[in-house]
N, C-alpha and C. Protein backbone atom coordinates (compact mmCIF):
# COMPACT_ATOMS: atom_id res chain seq x y z
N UNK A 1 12.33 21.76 1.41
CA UNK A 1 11.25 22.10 2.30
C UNK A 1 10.14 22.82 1.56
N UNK A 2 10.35 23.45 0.58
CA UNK A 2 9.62 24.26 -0.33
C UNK A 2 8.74 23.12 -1.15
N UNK A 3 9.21 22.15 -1.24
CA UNK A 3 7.94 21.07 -2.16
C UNK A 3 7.05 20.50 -0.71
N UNK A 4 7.21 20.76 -0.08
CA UNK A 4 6.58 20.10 1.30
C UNK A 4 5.52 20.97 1.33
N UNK A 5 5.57 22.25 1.15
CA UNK A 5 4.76 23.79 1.73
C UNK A 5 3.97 23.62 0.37
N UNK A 6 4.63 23.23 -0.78
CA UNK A 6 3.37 23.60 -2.25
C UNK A 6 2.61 22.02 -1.86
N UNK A 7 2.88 21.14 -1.46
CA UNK A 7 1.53 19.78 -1.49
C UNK A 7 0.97 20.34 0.02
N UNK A 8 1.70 20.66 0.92
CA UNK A 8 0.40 20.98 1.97
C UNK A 8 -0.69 22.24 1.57
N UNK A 9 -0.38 23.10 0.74
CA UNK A 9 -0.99 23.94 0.51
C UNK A 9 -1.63 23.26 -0.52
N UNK A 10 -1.49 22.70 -1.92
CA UNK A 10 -2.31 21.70 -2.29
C UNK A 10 -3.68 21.27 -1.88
N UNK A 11 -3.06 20.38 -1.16
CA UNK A 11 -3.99 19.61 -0.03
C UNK A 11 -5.29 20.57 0.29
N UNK A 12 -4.90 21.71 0.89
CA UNK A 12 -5.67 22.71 1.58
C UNK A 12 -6.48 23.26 0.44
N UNK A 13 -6.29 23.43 -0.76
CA UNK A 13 -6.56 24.12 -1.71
C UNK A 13 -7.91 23.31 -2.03
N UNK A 14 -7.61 21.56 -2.36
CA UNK A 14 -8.58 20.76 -2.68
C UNK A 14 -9.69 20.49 -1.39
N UNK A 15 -9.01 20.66 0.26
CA UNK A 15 -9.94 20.47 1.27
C UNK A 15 -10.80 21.50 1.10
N UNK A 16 -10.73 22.63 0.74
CA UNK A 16 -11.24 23.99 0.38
C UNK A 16 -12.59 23.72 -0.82
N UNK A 17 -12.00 23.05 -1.56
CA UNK A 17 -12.89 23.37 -3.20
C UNK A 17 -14.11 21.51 -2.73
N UNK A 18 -13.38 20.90 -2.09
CA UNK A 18 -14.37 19.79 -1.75
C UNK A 18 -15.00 19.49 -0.60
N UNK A 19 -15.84 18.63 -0.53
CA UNK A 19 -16.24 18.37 1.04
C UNK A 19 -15.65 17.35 1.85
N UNK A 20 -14.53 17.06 1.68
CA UNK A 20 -13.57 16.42 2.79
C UNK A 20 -12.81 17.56 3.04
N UNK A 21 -12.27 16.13 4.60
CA UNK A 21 -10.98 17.48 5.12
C UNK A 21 -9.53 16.58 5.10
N UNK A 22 -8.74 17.65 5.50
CA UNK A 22 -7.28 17.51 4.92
C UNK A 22 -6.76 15.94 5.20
N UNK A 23 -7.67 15.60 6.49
CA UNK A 23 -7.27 13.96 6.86
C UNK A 23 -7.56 13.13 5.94
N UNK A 24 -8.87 13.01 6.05
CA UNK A 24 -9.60 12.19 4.66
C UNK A 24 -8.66 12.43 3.08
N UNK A 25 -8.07 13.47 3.08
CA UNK A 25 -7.46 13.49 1.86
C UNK A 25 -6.16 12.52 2.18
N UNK A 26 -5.26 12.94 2.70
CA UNK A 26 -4.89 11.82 3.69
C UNK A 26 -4.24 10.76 3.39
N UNK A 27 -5.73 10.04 3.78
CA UNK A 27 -5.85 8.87 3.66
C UNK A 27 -6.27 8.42 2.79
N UNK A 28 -6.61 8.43 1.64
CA UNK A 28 -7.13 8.40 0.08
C UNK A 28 -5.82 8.49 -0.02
N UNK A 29 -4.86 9.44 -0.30
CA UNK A 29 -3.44 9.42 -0.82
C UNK A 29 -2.52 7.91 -0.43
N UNK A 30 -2.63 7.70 0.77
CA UNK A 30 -1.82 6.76 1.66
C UNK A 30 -2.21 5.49 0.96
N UNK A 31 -3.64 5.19 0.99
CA UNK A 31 -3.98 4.09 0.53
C UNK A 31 -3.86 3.90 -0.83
N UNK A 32 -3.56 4.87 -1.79
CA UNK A 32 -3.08 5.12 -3.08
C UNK A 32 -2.01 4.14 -3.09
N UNK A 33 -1.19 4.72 -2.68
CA UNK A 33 0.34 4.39 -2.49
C UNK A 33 0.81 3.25 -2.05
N UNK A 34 -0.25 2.95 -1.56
CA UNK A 34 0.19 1.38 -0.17
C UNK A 34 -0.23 0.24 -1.78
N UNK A 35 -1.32 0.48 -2.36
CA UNK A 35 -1.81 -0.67 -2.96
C UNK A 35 -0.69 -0.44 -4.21
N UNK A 36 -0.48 0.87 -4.68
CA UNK A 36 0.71 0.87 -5.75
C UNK A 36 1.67 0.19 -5.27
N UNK A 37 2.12 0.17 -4.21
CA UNK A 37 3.80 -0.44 -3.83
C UNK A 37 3.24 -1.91 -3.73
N UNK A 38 2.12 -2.56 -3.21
CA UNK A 38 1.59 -4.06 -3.38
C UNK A 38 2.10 -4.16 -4.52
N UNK A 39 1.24 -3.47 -5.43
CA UNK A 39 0.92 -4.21 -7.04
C UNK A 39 2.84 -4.46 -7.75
N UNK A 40 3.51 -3.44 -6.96
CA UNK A 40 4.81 -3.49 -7.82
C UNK A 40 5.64 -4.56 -7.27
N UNK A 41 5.39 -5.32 -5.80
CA UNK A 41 5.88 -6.22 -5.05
C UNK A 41 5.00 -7.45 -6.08
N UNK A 42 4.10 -7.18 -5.46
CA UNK A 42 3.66 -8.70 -6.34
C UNK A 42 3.48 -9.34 -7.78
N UNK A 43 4.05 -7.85 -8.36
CA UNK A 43 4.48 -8.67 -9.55
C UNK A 43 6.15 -9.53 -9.73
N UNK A 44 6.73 -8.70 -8.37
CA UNK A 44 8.17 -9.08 -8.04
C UNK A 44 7.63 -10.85 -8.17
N UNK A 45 6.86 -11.06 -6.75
CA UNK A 45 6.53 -12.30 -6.04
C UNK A 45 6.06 -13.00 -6.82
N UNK A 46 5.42 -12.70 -7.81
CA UNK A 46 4.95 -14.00 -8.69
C UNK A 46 5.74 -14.50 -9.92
N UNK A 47 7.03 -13.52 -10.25
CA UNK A 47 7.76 -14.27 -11.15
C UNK A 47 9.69 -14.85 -10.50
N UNK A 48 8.91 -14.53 -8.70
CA UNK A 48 9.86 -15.08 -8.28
C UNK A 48 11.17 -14.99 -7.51
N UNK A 49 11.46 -13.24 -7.75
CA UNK A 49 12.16 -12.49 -7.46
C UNK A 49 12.02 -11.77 -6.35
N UNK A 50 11.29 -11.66 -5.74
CA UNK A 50 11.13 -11.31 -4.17
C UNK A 50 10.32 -12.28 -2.92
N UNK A 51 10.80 -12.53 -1.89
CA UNK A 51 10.32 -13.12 -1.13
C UNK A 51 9.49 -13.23 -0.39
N UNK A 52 8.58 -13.43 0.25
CA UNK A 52 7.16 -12.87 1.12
C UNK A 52 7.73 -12.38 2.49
N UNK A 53 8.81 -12.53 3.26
CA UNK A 53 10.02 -11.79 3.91
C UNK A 53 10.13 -10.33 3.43
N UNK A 54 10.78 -10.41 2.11
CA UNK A 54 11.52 -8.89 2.07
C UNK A 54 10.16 -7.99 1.80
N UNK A 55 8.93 -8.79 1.18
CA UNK A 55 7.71 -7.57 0.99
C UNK A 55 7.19 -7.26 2.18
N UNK A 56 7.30 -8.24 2.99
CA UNK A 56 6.27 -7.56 4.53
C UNK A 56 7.81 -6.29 4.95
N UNK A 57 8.72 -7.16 5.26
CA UNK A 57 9.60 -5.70 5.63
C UNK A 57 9.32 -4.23 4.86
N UNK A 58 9.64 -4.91 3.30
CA UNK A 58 9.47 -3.69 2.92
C UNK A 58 8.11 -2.33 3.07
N UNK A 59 6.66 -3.69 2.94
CA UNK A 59 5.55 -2.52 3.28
C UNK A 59 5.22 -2.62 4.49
N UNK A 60 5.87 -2.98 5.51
CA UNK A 60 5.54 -2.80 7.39
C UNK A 60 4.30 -3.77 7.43
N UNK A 61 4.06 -4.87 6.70
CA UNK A 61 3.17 -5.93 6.96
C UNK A 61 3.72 -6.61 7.93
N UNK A 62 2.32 -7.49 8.21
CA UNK A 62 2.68 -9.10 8.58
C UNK A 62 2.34 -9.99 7.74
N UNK A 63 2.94 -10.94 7.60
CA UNK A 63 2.94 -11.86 6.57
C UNK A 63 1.23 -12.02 6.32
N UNK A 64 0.73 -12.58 7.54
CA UNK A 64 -0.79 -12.98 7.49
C UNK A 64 -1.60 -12.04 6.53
N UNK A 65 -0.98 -10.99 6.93
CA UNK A 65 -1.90 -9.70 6.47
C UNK A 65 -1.65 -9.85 4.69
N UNK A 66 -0.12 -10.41 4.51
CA UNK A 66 0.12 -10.42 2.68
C UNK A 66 -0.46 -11.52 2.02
N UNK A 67 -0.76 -12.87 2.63
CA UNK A 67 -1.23 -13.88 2.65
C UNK A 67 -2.64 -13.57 2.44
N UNK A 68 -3.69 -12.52 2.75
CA UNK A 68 -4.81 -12.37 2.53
C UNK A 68 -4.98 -10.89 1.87
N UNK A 69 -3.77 -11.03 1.11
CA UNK A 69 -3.63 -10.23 -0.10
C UNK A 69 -3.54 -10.88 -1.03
N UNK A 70 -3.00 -11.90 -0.88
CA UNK A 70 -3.06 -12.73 -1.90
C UNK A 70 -4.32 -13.40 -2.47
N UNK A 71 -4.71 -13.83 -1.37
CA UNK A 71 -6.09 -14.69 -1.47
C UNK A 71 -6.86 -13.95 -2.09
N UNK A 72 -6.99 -12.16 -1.47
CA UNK A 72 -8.11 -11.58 -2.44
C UNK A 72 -7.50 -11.05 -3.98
N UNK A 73 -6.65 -11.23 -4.25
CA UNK A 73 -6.41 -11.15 -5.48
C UNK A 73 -6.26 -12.36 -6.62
N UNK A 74 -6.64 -13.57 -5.73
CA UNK A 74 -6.52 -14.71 -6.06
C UNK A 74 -5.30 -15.30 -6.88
N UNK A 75 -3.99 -15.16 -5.96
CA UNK A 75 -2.86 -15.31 -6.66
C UNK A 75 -2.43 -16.76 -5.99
N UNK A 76 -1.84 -17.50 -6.34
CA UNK A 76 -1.32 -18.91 -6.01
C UNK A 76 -0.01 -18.80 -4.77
N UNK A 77 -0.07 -19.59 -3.81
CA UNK A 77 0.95 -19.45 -2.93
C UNK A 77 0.40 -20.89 -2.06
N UNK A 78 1.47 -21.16 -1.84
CA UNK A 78 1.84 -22.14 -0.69
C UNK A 78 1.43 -22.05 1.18
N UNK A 79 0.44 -23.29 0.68
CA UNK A 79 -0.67 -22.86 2.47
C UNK A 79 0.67 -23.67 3.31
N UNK A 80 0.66 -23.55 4.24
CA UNK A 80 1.49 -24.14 5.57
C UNK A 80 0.37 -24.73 6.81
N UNK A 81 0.56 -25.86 6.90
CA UNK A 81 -0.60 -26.05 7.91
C UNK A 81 0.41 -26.46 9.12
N UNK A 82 -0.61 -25.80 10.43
CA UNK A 82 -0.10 -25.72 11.75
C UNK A 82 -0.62 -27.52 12.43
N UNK A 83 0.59 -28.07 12.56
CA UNK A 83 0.32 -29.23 13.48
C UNK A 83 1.36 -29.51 14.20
């Protein structure tokens, strides 16, 4: 519980010395993290070893949403057309 109390105080320390607030810090952190855990999935996914299944579970996606992760990173994947 004691490493919990030194990053919230952290946090507070930098909301203090900058002009954001503790949310905005936040969310800069979150989105840190979200695109780090992408980048470590999709290097899984492109040599094969993870499935577009276990990455949406794993980062609380929907597929659609990884599918136009892909696209903007311009990585190769298999379109499915609806008929």
């Amino acid at each position: 519980m004691s490493n919990l109390k030194d990053i919230k105080s952290e946090i507070d320390k930098y909301a203090n010395d900058s002009n954001q607030t503790e949310l905005q810090i936040v969310e800069k952190l979150e989105k840190h993290y979200f695109d780090k855990k992408v980048n470590e999935n999709l290097k899984l996914y492109k040599k094969g070893k993870k499935k577009v299944s276990e990455i949406t579970k794993d980062l609380k996606i929907s597929p659609r949403k990884f599918y136009a992760i892909l696209d903007k990173k311009k990585i190769e994947h298999k379109k499915y057309k609806k008929e």
